[in-house]
Protein backbone atom coordinates (compact mmCIF):
# COMPACT_ATOMS: atom_id res chain seq x y z
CA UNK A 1 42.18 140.20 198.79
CA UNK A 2 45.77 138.54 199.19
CA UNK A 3 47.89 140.27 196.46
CA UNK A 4 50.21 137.74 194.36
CA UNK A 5 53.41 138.94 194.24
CA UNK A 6 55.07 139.03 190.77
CA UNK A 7 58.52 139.40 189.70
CA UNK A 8 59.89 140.13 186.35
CA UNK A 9 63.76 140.32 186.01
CA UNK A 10 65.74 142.84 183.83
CA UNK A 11 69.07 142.93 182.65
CA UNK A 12 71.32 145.13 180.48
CA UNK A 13 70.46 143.92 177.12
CA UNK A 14 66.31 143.27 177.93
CA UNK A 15 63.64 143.37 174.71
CA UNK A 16 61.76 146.32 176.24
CA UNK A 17 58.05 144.61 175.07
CA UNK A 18 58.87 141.22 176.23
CA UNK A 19 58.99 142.88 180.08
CA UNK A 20 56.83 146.01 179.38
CA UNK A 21 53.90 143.94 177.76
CA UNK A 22 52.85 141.02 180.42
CA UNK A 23 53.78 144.36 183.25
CA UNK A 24 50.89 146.05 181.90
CA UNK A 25 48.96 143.47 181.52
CA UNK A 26 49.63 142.73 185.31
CA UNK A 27 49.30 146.48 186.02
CA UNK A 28 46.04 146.13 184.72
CA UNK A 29 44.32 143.45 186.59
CA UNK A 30 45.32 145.54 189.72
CA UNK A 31 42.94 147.99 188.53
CA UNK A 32 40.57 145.83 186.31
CA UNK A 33 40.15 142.41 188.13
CA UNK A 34 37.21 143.93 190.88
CA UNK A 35 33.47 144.65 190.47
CA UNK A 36 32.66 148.00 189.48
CA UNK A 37 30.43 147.69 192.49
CA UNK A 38 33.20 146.98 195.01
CA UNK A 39 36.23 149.01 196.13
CA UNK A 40 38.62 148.17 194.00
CA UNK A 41 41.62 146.15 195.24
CA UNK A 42 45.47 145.26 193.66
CA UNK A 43 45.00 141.46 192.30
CA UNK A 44 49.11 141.84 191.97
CA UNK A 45 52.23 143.67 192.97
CA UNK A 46 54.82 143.87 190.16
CA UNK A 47 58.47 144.01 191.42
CA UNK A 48 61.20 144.65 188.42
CA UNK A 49 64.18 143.19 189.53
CA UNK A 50 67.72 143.19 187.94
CA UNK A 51 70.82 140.63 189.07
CA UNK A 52 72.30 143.38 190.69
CA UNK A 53 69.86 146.04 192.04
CA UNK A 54 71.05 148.37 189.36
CA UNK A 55 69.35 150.57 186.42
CA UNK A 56 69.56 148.89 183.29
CA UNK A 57 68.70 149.68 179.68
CA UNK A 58 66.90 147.89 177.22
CA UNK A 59 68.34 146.64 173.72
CA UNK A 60 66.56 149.16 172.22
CA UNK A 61 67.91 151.80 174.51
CA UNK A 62 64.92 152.55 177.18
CA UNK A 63 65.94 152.91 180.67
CA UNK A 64 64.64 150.90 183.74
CA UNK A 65 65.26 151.19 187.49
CA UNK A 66 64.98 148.08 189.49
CA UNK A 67 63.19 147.68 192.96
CA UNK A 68 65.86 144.95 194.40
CA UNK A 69 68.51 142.67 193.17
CA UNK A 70 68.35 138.94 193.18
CA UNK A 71 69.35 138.78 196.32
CA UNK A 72 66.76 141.41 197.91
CA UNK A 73 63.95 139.90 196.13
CA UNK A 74 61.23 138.48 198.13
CA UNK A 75 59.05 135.66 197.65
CA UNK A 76 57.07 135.52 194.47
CA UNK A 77 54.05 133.96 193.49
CA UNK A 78 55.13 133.91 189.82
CA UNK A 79 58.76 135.47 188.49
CA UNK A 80 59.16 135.73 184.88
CA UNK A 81 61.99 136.23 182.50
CA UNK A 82 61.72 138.17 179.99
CA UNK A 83 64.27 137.78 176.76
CA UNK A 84 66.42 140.25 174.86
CA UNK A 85 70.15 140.04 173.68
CA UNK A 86 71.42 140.55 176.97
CA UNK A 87 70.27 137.06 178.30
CA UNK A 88 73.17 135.11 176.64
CA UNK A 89 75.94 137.29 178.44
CA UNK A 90 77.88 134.55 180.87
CA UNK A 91 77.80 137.62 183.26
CA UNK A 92 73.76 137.91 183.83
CA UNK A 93 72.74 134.30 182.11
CA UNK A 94 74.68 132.52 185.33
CA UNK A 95 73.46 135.16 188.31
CA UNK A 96 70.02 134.79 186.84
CA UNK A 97 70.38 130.42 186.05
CA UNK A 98 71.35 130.04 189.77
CA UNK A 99 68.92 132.13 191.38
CA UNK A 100 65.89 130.36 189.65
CA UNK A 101 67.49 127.29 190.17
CA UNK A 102 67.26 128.42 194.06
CA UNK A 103 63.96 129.40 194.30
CA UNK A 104 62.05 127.03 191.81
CA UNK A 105 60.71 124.87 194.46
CA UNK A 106 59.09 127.68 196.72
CA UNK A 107 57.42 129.45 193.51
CA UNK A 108 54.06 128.59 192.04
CA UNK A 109 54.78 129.67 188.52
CA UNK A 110 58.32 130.26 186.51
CA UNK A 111 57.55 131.76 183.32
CA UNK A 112 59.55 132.85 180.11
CA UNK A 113 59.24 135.20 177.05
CA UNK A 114 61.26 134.57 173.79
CA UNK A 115 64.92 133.88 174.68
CA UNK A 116 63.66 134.09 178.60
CA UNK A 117 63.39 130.54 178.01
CA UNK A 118 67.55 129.75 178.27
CA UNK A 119 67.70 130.85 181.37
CA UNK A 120 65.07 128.79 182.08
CA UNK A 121 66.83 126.05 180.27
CA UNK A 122 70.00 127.06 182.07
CA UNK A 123 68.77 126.47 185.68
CA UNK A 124 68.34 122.62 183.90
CA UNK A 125 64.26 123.21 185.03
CA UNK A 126 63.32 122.17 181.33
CA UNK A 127 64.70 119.04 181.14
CA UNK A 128 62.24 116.47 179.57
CA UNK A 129 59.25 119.37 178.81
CA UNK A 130 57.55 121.03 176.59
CA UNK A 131 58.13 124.44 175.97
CA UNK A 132 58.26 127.23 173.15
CA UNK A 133 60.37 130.36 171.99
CA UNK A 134 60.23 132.53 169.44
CA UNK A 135 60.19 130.81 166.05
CA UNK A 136 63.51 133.04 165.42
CA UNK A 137 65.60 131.36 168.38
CA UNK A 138 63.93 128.04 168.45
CA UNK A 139 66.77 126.44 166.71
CA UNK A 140 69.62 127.66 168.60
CA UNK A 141 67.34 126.72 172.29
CA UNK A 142 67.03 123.21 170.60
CA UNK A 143 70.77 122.87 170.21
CA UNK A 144 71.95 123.96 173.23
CA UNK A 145 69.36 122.35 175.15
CA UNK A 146 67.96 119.02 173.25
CA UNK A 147 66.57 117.47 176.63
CA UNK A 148 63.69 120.23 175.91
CA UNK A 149 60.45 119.05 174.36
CA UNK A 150 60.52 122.09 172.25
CA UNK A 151 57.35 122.84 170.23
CA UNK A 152 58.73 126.19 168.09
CA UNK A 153 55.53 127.13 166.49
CA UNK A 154 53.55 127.78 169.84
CA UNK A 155 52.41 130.89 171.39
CA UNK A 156 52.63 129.68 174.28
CA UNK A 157 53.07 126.12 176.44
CA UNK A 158 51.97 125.13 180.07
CA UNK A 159 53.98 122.42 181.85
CA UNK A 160 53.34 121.83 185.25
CA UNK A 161 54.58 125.32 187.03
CA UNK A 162 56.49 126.47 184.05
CA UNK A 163 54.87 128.50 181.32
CA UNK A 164 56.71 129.72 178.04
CA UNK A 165 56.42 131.62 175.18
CA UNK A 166 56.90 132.80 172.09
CA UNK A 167 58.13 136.16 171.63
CA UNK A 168 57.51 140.01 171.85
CA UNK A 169 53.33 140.41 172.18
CA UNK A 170 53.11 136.47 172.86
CA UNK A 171 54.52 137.47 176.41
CA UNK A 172 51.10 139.60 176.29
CA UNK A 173 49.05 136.48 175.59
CA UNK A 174 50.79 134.78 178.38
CA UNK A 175 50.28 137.04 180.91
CA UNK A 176 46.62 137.27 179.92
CA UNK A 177 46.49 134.08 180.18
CA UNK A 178 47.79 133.10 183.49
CA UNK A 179 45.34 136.58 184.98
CA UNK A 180 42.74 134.59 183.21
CA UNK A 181 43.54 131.70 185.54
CA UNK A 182 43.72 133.19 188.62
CA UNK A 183 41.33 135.94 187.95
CA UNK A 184 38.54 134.15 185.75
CA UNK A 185 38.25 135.20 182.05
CA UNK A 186 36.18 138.66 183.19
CA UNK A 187 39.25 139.57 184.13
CA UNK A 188 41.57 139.05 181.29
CA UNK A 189 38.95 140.52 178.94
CA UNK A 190 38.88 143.77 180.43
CA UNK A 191 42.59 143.82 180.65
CA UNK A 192 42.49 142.84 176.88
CA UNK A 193 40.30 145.57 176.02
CA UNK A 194 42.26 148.12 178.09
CA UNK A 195 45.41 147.07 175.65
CA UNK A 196 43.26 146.97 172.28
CA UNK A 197 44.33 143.38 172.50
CA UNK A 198 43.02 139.99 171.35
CA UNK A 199 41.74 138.75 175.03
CA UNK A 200 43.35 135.21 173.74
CA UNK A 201 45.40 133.60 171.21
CA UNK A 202 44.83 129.99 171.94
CA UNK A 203 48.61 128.49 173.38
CA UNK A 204 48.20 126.09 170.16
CA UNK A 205 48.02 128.25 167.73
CA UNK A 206 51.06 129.40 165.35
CA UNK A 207 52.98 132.41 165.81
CA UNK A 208 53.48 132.03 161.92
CA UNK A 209 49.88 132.87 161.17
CA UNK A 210 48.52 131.94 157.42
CA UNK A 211 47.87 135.52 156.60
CA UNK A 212 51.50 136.61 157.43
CA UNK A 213 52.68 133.66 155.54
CA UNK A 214 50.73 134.96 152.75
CA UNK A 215 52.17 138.24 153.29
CA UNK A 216 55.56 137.37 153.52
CA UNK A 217 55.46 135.17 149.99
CA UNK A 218 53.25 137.76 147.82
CA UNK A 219 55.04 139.63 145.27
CA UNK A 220 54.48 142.04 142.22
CA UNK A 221 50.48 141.59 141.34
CA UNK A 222 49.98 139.27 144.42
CA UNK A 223 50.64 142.27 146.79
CA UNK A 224 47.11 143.62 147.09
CA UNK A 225 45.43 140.46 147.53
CA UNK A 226 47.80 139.74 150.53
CA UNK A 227 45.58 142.13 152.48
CA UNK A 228 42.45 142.07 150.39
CA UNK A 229 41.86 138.37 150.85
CA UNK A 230 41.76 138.44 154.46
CA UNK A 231 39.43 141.24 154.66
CA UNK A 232 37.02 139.79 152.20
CA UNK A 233 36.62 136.05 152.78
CA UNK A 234 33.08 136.24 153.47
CA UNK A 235 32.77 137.17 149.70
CA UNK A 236 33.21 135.48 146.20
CA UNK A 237 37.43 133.96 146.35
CA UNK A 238 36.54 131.78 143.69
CA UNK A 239 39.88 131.76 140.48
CA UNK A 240 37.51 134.00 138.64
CA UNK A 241 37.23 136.47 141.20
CA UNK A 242 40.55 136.85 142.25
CA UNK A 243 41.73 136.28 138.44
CA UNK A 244 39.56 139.31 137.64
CA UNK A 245 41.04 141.59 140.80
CA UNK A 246 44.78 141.14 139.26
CA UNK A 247 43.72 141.71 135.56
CA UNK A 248 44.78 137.98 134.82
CA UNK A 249 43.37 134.69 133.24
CA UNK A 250 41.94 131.95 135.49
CA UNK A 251 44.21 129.09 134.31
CA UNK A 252 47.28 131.95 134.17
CA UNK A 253 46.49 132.95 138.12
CA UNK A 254 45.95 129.70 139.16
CA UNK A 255 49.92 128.56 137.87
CA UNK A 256 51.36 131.58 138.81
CA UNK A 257 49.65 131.44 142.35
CA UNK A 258 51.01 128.04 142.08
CA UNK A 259 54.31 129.10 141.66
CA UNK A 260 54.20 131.70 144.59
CA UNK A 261 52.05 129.88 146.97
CA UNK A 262 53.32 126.34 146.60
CA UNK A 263 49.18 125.70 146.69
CA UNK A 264 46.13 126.04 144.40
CA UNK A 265 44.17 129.47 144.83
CA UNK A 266 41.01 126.82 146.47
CA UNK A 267 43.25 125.35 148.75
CA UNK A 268 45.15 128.66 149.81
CA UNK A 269 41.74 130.28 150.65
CA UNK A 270 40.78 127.12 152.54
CA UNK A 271 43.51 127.58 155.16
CA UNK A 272 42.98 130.93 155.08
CA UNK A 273 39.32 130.79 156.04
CA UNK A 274 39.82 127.98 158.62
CA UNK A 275 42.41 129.98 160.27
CA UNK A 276 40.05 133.19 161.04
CA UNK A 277 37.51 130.38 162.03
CA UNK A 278 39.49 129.45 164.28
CA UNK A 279 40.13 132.69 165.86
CA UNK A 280 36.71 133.50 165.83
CA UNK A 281 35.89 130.53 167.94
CA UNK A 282 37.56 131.19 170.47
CA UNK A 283 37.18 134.91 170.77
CA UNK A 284 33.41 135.07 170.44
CA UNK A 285 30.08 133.72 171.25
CA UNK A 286 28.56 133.34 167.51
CA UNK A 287 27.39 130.16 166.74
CA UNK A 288 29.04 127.67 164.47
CA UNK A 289 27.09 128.11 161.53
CA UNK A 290 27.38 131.74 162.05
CA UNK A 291 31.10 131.46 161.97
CA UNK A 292 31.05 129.69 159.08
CA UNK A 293 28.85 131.95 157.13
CA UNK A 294 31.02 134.66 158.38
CA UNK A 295 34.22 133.12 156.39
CA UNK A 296 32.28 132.09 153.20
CA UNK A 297 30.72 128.98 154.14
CA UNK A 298 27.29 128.82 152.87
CA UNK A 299 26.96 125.37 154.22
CA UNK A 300 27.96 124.68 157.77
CA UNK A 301 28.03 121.13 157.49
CA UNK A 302 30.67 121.22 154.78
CA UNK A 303 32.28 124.08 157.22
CA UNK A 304 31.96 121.52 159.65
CA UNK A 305 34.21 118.48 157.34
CA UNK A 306 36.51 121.00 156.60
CA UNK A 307 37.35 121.95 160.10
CA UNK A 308 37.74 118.50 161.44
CA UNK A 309 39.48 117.51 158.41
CA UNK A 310 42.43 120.43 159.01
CA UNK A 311 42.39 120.90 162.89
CA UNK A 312 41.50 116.93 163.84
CA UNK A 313 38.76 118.20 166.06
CA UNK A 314 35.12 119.67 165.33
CA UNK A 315 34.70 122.86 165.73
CA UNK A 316 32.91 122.87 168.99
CA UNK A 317 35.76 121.01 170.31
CA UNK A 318 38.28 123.11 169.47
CA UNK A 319 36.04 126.20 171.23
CA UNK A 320 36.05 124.02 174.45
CA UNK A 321 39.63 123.48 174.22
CA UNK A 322 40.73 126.49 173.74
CA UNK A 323 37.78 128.73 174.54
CA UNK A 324 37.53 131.17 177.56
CA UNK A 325 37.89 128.53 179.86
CA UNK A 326 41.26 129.27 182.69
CA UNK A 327 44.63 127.86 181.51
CA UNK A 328 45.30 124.48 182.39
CA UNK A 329 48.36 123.40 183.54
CA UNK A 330 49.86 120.54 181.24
């Protein structure tokens, strides 16, 4: 088996998990991507690179050596940028701009994590198409580079040869994704189990998820339920319930949730419920009704309304589109 050469850059300044994460996951199809059965063979060769050949040291203070400069570097198969602090420095944004620039037409994939994606942008390779960053950065990316179809609330977005994401673990779900399509989704999975990781987060999907929202907004007696109701939404989420849990009145909880929430408790629990669907679609096997049963459905046809009427699609859709089938390009 041909190996595919990958390269991931480094520079003073790098987010240690947006280059350590899709390495391993790389790292790991070497190992993982064979038959038991068979000897088993490298699917890739990672190369860290850095503009200058040099050690460099993450923003967070780890130290990394570097196989080969820019200059060195051989042909790649796919090169990806990670981001980090460092990336906006004239002194490695322009080295790093220029050399992608150079070697965009004779490589199959360029690929970005977080604030990877300006140097990306930098090379002008973006111009006119869609691509993501970390929610964080996404408005500084579209002001300094508005020919960009940017789509902020992606994990991550396939156009043509260029794939980017979102940030920190979405760099993971990248990776995963692209060893899915060269490797088949056998592959990926046992890479994804390796890490204790979700094999996929679909590429549509937000980086924002509902729970976290609810997370981020819950406050004084709402604090529990922020991690209660996502653990229990097979069970009874009806006002009452949750009323009872936080020692309140229905029609007090349901303004004060209001208030907090900016939507009724049904509604809230709703999104909340089609969200894990969702996940649960694409990560597993289980039938629809099953699924819906799973998050408190006791009808699946109503599961079924519900679905279509918040994701546009029915729910066997949605698996096909973003089920275990290989990345597409876009």
């Amino acid at each position: 088996m041909t190996r595919r050469l990958v390269g991931i850059v480094g520079y003073e300044g790098v987010n240690a998990l947006d280059l350590t994460g899709p390495h391993e996951v790389f790292s790991g199809a070497m190992t993982w991507s064979q038959s038991r059965d068979a000897p088993r063979e490298r699917a890739y060769r990672v190369i860290c690179l850095s503009p200058d050949g040099r050690p460099f040291r993450s923003e967070s203070g780890l130290s990394y050596s570097a196989e080969a400069s820019l200059a060195d570097a051989p042909a790649f198969d796919t090169i990806l940028i990670p981001g980090g602090v460092g990336i906006r420095a004239p002194q490695t944004l322009k080295p790093i701009a220029d050399w992608l620039r150079a070697r965009a037409a004779s490589t199959r994939r360029l690929t970005s994590v977080c604030t990877g994606i300006i140097a990306l942008a930098e090379a002008g390779l973006l111009e006119g198409r869609r691509a993501t960053t970390h929610w964080a950065y996404a408005a500084e990316v579209a002001r300094r580079y508005p020919a960009i179809r940017l789509e902020p609330d992606a994990i991550f977005i396939r156009d043509g040869v260029f794939a980017t994401s979102a940030g920190i673990t979405a760099g993971i779900d990248l990776a995963l994704a692209l060893v899915e399509e060269d490797l088949g989704p056998s592959a990926a999975l046992a890479i994804a189990r390796m890490l204790v990781v979700y094999v996929k987060r679909s590429g549509g999907q937000r980086q924002y998820s509902e729970p976290l929202r609810f997370q981020v907004r819950a406050k004084g007696r709402f604090a529990d339920l922020a991690a209660w109701i996502p653990a229990n939404l097979s069970g009874d989420l009806s006002v009452e319930a949750l009323a009872a849990r936080v020692n309140c009145s229905p029609r007090h909880f349901a303004r004060l949730f209001k208030d907090t929430f900016a939507a009724a408790p049904a509604e809230f629990v709703e999104s909340l419920r089609l969200a894990e669907a969702a996940e649960r679609l694409v990560s597993s096997t289980a039938t629809v009704d099953a699924i819906a049963a799973s998050v408190g459905y006791a009808s699946g046809a109503v599961f079924r309304r519900a679905f279509e009427r918040r994701f546009g699609v029915i729910p066997t859709h949605y698996r096909d589109r973003f089920g275990s089938e290989p990345m597409a390009a876009e």
